[in-house]
C-alpha atoms as a PDB file:
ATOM      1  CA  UNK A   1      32.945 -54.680  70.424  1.00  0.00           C
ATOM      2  CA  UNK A   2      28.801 -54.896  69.287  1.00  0.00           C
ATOM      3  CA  UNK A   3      28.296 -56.826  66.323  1.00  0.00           C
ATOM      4  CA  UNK A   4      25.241 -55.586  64.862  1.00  0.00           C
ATOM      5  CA  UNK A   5      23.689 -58.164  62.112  1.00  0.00           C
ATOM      6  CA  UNK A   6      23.144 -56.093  58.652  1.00  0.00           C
ATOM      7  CA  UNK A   7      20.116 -57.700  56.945  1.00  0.00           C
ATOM      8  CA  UNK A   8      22.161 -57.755  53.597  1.00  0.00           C
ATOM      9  CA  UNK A   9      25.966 -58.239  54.676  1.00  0.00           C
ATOM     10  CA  UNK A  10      25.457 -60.406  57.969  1.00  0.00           C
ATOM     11  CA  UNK A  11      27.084 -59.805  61.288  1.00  0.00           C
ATOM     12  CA  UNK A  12      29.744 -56.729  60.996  1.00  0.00           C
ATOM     13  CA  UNK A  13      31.332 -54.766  63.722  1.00  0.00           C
ATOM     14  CA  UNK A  14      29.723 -51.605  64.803  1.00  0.00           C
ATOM     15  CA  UNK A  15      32.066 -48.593  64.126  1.00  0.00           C
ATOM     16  CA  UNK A  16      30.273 -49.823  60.023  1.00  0.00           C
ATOM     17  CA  UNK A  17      27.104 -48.323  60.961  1.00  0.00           C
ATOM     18  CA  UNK A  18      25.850 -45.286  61.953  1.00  0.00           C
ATOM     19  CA  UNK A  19      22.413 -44.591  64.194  1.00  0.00           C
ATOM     20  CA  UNK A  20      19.490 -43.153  61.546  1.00  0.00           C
ATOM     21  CA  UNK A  21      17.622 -42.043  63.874  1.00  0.00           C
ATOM     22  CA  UNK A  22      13.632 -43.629  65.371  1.00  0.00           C
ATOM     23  CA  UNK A  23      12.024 -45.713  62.800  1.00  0.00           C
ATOM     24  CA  UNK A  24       8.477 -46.180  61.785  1.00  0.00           C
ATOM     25  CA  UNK A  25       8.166 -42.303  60.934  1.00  0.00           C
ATOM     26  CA  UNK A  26       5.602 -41.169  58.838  1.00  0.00           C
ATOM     27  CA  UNK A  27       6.198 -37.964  56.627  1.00  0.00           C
ATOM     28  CA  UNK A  28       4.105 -35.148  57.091  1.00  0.00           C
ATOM     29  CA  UNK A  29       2.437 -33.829  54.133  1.00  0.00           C
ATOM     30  CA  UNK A  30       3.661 -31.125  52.380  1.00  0.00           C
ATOM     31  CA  UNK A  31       0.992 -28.930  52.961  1.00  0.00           C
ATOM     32  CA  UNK A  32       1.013 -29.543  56.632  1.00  0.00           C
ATOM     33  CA  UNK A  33       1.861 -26.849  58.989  1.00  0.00           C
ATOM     34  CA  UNK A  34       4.772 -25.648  60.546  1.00  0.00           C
ATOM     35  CA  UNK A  35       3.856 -27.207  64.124  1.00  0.00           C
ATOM     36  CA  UNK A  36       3.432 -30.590  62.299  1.00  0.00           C
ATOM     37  CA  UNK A  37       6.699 -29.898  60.502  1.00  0.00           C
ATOM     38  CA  UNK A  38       8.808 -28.984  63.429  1.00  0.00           C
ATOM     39  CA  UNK A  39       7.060 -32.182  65.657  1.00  0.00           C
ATOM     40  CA  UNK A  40       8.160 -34.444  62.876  1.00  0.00           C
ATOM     41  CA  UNK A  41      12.003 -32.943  62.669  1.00  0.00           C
ATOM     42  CA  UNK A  42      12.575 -32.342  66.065  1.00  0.00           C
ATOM     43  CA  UNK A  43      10.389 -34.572  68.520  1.00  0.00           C
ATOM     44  CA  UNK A  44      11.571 -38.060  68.524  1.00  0.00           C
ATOM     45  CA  UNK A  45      10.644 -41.009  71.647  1.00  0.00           C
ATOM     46  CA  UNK A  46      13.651 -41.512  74.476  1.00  0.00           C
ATOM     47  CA  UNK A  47      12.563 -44.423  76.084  1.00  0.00           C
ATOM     48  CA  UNK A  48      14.265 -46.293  78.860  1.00  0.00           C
ATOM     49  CA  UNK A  49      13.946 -50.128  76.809  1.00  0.00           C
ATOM     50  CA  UNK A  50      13.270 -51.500  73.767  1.00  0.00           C
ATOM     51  CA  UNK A  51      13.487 -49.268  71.211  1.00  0.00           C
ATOM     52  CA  UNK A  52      13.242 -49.054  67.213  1.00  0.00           C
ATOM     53  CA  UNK A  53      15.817 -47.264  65.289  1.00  0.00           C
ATOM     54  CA  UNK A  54      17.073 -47.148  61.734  1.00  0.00           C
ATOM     55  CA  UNK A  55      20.766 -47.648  61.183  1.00  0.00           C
ATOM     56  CA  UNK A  56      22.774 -47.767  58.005  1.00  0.00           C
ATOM     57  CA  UNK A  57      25.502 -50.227  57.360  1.00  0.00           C
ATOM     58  CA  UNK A  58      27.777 -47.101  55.931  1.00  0.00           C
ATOM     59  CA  UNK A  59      30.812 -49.115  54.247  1.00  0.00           C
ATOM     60  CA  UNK A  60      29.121 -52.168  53.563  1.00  0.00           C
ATOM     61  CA  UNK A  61      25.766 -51.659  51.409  1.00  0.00           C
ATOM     62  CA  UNK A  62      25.212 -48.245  52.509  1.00  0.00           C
ATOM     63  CA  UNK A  63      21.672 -49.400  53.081  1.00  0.00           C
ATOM     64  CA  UNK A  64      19.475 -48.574  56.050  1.00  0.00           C
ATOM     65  CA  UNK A  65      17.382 -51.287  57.476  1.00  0.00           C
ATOM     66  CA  UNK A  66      15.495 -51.662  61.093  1.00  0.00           C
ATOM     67  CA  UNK A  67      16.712 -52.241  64.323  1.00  0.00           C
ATOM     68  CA  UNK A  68      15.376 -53.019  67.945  1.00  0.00           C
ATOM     69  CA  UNK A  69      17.787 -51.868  70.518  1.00  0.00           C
ATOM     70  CA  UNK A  70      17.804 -51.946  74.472  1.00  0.00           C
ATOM     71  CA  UNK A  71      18.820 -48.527  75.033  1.00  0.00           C
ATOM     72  CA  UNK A  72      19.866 -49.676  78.576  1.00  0.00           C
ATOM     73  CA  UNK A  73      21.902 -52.793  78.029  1.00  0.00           C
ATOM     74  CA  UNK A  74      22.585 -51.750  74.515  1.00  0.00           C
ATOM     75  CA  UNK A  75      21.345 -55.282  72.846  1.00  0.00           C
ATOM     76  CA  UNK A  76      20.168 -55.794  69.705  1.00  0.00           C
ATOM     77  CA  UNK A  77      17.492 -58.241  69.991  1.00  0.00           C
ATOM     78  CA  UNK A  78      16.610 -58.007  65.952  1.00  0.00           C
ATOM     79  CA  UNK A  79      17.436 -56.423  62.445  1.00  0.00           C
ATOM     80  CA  UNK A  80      14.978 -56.591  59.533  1.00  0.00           C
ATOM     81  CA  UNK A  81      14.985 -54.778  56.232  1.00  0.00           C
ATOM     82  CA  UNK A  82      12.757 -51.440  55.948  1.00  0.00           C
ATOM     83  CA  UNK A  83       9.500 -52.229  54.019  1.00  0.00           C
ATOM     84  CA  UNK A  84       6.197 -53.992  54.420  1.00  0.00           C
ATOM     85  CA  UNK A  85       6.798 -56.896  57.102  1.00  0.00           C
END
């Protein structure tokens, strides 16, 4: 089993968190149009590496922090809280 480190709680097992999709999203505006809308939704980065992703430690804090994940080996080589670093 993958421990994954929650910023808050410490190391926990995985089947407490749940994949939040890529981090380091910015929000459209709300005036922006429906292309830019539908880009931001839909289109997200697969890349073969290191990747960053937002996870939330569901049963624990329930908060969502940062995460950089090998999406081939499936490492975690980091956690960090969301916010100015």
């Amino acid at each position: 089993m993958l421990l994954i480190s929650c910023p808050w709680c410490g190391p926990r097992p995985e089947n407490e968190f749940r994949y939040g999709g890529q981090a380091g999203l910015t929000r459209p505006a709300a005036s922006a149009d429906d292309a830019t809308w539908s880009a931001y939704l839909y289109l997200r980065n697969n890349p073969k590496g290191r990747h960053q992703e937002r996870w939330r430690h569901q049963p624990g804090c329930g908060r969502f922090f940062n995460c950089e994940r090998d999406t081939v080996t499936d490492r975690i080589s980091n956690t960090s809280k969301i916010g100015p670093r």
